[in-house]
N, C-alpha and C. Protein backbone atom coordinates (compact mmCIF):
# COMPACT_ATOMS: atom_id res chain seq x y z
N UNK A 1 40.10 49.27 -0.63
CA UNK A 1 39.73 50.32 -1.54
C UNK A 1 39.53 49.73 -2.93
N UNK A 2 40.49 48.81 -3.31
CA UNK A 2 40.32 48.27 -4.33
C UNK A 2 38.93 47.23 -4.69
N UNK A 3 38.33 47.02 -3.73
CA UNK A 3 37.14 46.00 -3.77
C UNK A 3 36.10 46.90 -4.10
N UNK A 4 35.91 47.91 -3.13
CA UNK A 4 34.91 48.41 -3.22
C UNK A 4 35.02 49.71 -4.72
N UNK A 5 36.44 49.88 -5.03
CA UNK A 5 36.18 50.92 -6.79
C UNK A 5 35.90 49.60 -7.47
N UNK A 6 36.19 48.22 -7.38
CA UNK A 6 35.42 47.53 -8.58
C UNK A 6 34.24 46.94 -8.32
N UNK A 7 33.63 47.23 -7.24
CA UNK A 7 32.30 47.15 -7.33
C UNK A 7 31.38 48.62 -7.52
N UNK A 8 32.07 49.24 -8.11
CA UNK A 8 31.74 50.64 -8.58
C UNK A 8 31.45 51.39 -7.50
N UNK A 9 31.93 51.39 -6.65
CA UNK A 9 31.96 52.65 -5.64
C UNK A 9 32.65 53.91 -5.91
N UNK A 10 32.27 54.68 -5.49
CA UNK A 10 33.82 56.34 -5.64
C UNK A 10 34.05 56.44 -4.06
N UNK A 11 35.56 56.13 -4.15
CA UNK A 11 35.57 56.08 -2.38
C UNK A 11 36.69 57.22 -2.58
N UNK A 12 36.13 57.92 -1.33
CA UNK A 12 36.69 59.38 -0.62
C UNK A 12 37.38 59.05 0.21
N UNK A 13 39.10 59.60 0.24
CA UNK A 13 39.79 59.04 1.67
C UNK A 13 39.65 60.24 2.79
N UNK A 14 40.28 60.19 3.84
CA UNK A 14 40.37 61.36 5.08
C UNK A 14 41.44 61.10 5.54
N UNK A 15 42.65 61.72 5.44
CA UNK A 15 43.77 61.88 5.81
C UNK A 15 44.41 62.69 6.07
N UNK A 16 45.44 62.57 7.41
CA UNK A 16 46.42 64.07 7.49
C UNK A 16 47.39 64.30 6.09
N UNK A 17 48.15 63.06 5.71
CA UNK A 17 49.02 63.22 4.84
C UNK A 17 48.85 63.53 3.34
N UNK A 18 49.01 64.56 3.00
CA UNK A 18 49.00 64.82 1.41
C UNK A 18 49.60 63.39 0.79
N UNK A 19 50.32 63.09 1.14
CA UNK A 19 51.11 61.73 -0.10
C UNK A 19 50.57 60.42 0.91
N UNK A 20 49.46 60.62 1.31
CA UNK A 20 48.91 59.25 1.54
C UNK A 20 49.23 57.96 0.98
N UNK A 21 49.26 56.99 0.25
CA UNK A 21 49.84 55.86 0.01
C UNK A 21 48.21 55.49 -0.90
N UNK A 22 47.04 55.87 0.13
CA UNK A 22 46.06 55.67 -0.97
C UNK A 22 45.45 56.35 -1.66
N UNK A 23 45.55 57.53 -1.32
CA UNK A 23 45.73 58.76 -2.54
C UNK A 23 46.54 58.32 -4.02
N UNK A 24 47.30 57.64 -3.82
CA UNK A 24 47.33 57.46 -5.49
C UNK A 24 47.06 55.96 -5.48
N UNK A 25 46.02 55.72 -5.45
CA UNK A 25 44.74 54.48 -6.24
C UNK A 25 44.21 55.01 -6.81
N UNK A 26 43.96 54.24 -8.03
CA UNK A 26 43.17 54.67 -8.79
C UNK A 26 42.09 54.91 -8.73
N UNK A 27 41.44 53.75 -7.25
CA UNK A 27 40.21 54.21 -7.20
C UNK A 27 39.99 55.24 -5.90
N UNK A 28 40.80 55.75 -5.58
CA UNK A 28 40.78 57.08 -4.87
C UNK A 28 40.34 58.49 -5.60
N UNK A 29 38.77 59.33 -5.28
CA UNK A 29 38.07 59.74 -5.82
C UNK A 29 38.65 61.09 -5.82
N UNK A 30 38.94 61.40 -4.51
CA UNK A 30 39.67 62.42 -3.39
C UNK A 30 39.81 62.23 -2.14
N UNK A 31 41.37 63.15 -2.02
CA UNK A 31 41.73 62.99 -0.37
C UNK A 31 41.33 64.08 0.24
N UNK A 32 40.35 64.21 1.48
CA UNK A 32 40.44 64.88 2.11
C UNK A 32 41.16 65.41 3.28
N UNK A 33 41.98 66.41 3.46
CA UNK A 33 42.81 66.55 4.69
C UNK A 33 42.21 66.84 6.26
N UNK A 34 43.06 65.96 6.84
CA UNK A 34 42.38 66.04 8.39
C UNK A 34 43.55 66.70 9.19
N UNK A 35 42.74 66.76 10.29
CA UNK A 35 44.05 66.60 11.46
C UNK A 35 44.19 65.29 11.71
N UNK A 36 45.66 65.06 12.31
CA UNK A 36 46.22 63.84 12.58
C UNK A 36 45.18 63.13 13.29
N UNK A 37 44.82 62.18 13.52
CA UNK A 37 44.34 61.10 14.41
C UNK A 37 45.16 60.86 15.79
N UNK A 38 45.87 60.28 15.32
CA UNK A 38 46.91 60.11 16.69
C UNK A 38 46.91 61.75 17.61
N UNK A 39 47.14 62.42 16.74
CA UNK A 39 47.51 63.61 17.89
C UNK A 39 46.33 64.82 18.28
N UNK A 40 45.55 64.20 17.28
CA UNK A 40 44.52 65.27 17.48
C UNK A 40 42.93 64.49 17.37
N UNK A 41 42.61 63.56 17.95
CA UNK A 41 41.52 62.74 18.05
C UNK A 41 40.26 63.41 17.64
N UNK A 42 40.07 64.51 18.71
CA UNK A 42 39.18 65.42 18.44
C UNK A 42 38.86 66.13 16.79
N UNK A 43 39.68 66.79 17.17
CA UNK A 43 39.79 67.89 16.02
C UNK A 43 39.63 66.51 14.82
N UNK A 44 40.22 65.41 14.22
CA UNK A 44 39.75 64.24 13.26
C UNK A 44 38.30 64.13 13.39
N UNK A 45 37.63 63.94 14.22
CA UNK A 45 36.35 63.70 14.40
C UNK A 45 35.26 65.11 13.62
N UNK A 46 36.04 66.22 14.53
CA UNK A 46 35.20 67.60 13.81
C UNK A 46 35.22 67.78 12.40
N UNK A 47 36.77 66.82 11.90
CA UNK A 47 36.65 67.19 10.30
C UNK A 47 36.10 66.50 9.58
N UNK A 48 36.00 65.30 10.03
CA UNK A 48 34.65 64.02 9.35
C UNK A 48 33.57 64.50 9.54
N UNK A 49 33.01 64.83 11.02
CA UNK A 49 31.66 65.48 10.99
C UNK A 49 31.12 66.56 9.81
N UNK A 50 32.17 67.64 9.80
CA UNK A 50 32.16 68.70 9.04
C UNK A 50 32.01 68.25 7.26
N UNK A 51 32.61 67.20 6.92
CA UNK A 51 32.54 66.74 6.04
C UNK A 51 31.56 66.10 5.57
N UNK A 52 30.81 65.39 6.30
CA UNK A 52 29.78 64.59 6.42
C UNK A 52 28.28 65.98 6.33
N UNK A 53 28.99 66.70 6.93
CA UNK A 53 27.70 67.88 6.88
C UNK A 53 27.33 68.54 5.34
N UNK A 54 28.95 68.68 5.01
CA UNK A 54 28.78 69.60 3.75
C UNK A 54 28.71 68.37 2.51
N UNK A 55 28.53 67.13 2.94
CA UNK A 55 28.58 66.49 1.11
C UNK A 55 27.71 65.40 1.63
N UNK A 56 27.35 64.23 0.50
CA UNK A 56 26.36 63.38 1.01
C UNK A 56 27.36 62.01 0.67
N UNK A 57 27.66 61.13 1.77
CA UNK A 57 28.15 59.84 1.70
C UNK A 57 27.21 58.64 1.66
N UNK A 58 27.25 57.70 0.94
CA UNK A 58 26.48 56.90 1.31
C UNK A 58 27.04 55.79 2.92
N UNK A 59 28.53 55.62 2.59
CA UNK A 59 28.55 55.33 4.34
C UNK A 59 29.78 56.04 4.68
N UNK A 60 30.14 55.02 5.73
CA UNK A 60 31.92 55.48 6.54
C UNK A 60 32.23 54.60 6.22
N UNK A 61 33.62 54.55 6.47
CA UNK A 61 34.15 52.83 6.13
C UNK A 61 35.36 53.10 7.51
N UNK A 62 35.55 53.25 8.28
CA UNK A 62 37.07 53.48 9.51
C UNK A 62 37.57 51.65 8.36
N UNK A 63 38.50 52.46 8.38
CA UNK A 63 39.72 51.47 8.20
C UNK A 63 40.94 50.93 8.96
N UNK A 64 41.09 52.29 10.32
CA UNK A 64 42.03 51.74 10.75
C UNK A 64 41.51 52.09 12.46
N UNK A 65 42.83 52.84 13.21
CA UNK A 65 42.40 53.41 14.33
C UNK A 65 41.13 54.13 14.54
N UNK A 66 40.99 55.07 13.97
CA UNK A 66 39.46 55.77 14.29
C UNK A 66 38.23 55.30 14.28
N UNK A 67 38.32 53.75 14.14
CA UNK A 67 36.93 52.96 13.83
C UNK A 67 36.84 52.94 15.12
N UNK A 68 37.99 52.88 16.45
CA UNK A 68 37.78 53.30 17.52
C UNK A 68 36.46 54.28 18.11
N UNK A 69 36.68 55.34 17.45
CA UNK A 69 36.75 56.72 17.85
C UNK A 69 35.10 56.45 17.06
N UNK A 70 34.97 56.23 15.73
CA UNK A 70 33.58 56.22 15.28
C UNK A 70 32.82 55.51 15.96
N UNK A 71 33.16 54.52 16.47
CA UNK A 71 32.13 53.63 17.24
C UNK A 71 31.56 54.00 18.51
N UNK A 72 32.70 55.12 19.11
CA UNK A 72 32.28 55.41 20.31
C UNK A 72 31.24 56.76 20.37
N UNK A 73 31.35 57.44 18.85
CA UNK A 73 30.12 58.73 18.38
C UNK A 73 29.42 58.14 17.56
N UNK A 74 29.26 57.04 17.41
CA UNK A 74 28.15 56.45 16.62
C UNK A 74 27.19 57.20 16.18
N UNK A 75 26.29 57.97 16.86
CA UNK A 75 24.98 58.42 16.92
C UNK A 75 25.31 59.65 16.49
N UNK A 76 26.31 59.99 16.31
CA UNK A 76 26.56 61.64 15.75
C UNK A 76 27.06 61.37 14.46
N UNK A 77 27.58 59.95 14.11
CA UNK A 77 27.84 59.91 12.76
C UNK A 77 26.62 59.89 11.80
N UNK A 78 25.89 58.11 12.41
CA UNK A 78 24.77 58.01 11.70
C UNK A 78 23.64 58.80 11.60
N UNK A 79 23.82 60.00 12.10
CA UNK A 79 22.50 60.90 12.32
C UNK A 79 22.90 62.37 10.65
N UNK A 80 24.36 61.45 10.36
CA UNK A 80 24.60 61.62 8.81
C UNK A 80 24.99 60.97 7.69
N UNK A 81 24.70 59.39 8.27
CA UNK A 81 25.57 58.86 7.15
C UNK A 81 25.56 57.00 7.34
N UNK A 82 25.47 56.42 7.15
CA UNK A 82 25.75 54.89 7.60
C UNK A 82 26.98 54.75 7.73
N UNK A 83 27.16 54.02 8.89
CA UNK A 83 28.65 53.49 9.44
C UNK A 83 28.79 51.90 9.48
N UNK A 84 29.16 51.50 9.05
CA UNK A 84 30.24 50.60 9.10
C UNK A 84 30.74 50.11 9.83
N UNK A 85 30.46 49.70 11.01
CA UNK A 85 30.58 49.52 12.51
C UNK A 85 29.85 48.64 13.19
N UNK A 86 30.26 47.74 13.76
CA UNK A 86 28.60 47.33 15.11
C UNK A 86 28.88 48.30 16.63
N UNK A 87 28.37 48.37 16.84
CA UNK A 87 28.02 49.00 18.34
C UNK A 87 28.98 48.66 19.15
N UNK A 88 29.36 49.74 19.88
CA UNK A 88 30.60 50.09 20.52
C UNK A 88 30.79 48.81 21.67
N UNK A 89 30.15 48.56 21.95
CA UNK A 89 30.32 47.20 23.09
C UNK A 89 31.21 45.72 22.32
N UNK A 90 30.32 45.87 21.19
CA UNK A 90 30.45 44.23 20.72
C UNK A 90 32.19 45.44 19.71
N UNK A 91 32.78 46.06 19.18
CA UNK A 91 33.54 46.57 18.81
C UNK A 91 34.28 46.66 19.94
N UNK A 92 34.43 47.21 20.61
CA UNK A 92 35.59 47.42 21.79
C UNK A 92 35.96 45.68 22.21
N UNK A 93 34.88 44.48 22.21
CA UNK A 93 35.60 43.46 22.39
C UNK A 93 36.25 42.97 21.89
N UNK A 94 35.81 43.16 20.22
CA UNK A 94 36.47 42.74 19.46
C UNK A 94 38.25 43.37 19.10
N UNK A 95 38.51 44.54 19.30
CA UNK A 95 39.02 45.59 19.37
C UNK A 95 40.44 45.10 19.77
N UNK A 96 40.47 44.21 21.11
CA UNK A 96 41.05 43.85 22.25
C UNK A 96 41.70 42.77 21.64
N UNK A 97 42.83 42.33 21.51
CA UNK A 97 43.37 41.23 21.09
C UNK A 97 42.93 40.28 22.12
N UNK A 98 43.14 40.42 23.61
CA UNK A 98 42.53 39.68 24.45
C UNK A 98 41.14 39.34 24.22
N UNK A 99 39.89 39.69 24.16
CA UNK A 99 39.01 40.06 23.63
C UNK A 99 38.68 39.52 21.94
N UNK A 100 39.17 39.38 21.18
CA UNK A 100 39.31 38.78 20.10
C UNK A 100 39.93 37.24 19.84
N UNK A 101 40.96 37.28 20.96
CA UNK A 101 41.67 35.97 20.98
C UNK A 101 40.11 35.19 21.79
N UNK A 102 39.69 35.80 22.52
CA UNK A 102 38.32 34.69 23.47
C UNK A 102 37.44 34.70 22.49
N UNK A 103 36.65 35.46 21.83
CA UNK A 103 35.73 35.25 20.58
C UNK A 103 36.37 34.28 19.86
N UNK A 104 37.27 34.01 19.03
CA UNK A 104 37.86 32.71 18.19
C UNK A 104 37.75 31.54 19.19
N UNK A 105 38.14 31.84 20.70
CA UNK A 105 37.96 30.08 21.30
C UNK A 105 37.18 29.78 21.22
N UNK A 106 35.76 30.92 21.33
CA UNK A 106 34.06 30.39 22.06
C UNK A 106 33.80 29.58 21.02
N UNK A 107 34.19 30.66 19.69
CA UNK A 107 33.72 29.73 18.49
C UNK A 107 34.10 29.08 17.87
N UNK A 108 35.60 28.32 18.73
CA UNK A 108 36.15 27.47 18.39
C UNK A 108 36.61 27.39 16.51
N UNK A 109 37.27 28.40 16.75
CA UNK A 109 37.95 29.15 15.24
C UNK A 109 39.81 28.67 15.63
N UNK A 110 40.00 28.52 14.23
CA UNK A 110 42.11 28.36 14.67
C UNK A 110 42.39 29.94 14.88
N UNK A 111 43.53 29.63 16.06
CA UNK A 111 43.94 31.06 15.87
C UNK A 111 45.43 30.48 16.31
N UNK A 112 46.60 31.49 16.53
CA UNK A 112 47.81 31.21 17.08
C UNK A 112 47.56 31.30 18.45
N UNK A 113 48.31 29.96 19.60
CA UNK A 113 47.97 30.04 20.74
C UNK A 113 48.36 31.47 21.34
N UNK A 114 48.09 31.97 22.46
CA UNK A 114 48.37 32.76 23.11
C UNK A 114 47.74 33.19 24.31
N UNK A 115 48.46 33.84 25.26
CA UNK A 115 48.50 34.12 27.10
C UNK A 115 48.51 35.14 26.88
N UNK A 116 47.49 35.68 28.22
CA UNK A 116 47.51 37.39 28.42
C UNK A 116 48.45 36.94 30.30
N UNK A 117 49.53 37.95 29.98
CA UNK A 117 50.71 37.72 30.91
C UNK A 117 50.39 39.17 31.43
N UNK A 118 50.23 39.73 32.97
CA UNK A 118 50.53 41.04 33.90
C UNK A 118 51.46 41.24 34.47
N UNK A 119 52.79 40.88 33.93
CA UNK A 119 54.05 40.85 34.33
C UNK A 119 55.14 39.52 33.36
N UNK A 120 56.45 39.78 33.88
CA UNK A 120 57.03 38.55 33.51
C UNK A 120 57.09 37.70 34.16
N UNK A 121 56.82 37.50 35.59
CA UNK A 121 57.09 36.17 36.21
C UNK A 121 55.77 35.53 35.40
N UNK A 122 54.25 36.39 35.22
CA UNK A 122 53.22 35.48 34.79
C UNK A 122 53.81 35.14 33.21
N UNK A 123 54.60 35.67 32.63
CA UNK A 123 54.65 35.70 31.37
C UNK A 123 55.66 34.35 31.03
N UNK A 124 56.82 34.00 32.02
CA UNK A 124 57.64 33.10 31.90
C UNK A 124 57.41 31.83 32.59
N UNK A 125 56.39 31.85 33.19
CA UNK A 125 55.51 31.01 33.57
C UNK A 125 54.52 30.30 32.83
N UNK A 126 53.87 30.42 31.53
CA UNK A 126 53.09 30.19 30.72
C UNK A 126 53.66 30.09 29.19
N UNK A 127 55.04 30.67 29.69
CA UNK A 127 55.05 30.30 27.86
C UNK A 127 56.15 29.18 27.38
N UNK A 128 55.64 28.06 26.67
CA UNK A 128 56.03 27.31 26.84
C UNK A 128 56.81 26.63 25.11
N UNK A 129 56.60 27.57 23.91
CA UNK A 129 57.32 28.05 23.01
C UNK A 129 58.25 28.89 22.61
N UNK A 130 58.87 29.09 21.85
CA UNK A 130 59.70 30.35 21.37
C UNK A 130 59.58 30.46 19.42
N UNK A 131 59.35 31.56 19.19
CA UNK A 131 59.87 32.78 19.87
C UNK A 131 58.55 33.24 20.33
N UNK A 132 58.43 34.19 21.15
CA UNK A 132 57.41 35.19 21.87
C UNK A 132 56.92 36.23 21.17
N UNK A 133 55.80 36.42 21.19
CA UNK A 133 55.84 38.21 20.94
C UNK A 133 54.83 38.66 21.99
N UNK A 134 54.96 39.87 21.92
CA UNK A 134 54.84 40.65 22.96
C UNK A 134 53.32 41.74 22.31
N UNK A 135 52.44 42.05 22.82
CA UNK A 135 51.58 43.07 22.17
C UNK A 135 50.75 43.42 23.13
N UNK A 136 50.34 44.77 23.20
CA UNK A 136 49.47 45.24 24.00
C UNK A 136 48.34 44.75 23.52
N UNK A 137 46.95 44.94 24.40
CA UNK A 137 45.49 45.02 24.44
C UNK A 137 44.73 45.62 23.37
N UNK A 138 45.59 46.49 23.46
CA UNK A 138 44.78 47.45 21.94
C UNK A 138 45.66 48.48 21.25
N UNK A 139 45.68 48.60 19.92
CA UNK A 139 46.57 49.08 19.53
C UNK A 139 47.21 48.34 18.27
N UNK A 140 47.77 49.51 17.27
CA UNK A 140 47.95 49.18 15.77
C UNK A 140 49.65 49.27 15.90
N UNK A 141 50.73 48.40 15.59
CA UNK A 141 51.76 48.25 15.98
C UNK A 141 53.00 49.83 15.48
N UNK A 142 51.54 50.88 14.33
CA UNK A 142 52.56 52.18 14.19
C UNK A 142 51.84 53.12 15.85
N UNK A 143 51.07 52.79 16.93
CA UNK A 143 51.14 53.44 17.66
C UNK A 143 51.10 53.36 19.13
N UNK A 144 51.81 52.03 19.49
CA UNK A 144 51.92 51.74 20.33
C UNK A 144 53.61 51.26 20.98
N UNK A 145 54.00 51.16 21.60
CA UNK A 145 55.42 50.87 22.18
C UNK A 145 55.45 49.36 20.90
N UNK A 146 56.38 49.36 19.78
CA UNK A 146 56.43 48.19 18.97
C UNK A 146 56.61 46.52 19.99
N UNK A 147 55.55 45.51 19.13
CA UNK A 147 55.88 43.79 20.15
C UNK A 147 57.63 43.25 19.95
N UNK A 148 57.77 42.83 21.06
CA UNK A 148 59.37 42.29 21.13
C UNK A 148 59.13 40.93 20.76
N UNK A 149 59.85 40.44 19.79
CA UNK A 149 60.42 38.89 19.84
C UNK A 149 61.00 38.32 20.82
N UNK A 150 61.07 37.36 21.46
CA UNK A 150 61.44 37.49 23.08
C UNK A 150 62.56 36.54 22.56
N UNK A 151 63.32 35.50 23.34
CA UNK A 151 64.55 34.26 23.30
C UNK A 151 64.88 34.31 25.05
N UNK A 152 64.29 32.89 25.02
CA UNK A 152 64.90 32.73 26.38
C UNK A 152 66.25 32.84 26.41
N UNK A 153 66.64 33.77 27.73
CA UNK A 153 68.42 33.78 28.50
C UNK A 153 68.95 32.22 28.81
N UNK A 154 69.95 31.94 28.03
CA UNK A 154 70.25 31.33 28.57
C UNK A 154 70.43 30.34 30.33
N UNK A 155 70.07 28.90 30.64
CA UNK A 155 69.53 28.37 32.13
C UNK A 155 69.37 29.89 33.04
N UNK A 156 68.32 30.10 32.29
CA UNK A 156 67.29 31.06 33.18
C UNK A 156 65.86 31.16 32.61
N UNK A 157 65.19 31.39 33.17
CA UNK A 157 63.37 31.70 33.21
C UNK A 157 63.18 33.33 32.65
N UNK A 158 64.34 33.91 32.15
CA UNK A 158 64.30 35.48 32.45
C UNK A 158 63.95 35.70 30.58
N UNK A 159 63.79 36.72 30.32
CA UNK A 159 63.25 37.10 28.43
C UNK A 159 64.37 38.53 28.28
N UNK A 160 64.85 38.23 27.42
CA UNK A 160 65.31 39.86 26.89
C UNK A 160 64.89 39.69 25.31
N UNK A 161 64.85 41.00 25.24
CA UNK A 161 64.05 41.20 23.82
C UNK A 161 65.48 41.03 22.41
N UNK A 162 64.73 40.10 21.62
CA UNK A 162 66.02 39.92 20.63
C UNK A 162 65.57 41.24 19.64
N UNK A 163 66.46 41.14 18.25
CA UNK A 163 66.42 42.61 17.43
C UNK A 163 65.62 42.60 16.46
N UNK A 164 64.85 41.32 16.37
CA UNK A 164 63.64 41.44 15.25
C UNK A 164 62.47 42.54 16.06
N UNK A 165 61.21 42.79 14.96
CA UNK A 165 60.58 43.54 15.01
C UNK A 165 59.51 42.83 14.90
N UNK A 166 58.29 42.47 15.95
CA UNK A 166 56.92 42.02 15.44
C UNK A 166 55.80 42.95 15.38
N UNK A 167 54.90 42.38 15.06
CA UNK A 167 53.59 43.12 15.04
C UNK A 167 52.51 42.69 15.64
């Protein structure tokens, strides 16, 4: 938000929460209230649309989860507005930590090593550092089951989750 108010933009947020966090930036123009995202996918979408109907944006910007959700109505956005997005194919791969972790190998980019494990025997089988973390496929770490720091059990192959918190 801050990049784009000093390149003189007026950026509009969309949020459920009145005390948003970026509601008070300075370069926050106005917040508009939504329904939740998480709980109401839909109904978020009808209030961007609706919004998009009654005022003129020059784009979207999804910042977080719903870039999901925009990418997959693409054609109902941009038929008001430029989005901010590439096309739901090349987005959903990217999307995918699995999927994102293979784009950095092709193009031979650094990333932190990492295994996509379908269980723990595959998981204690392949990992050959500590500590572990744990993360689903897709997903922002406020809405998904939180990643475990793992510590091998003592002369065993087995993982229990220690009390840190990853992301």
């Amino acid at each position: 938000m801050t990049g784009l108010g000093l390149a003189g933009f007026e950026v509009e947020i969309v949020d459920p929460n009145p005390l948003a966090l970026s509601r008070f930036s300075r370069w926050c123009a106005r917040l508009h209230r939504s329904p939740s995202f998480g709980r109401d996918p839909g109904g978020y979408l009808d209030a961007v649309l609706g919004l998009l109907r009654r005022r003129r944006f020059d784009v979207l910007f999804p910042a977080h989860e719903q870039a999901y959700l925009f990418a997959r109505h693409r054609k109902r956005l941009e038929a008001l507005t430029h989005l901010a997005l590439p096309d739901f194919d090349l987005f959903e791969r990217l999307q995918s930590k699995v999927g994102f972790a293979r784009v950095l190998e092709e193009l031979h980019l650094p990333a932190p090593p990492s295994v996509v494990a379908q269980d723990r025997a595959s998981l204690a089988a392949r990992v050959t550092r500590y500590p572990v973390f744990l993360k689903a496929a897709f997903g922002t770490a406020g809405h998904l089951p939180r990643a475990f720091t793992l510590r091998p059990r003592a002369q065993s192959r087995s993982f229990a989750p220690s009390s840190r918190r990853g992301s």
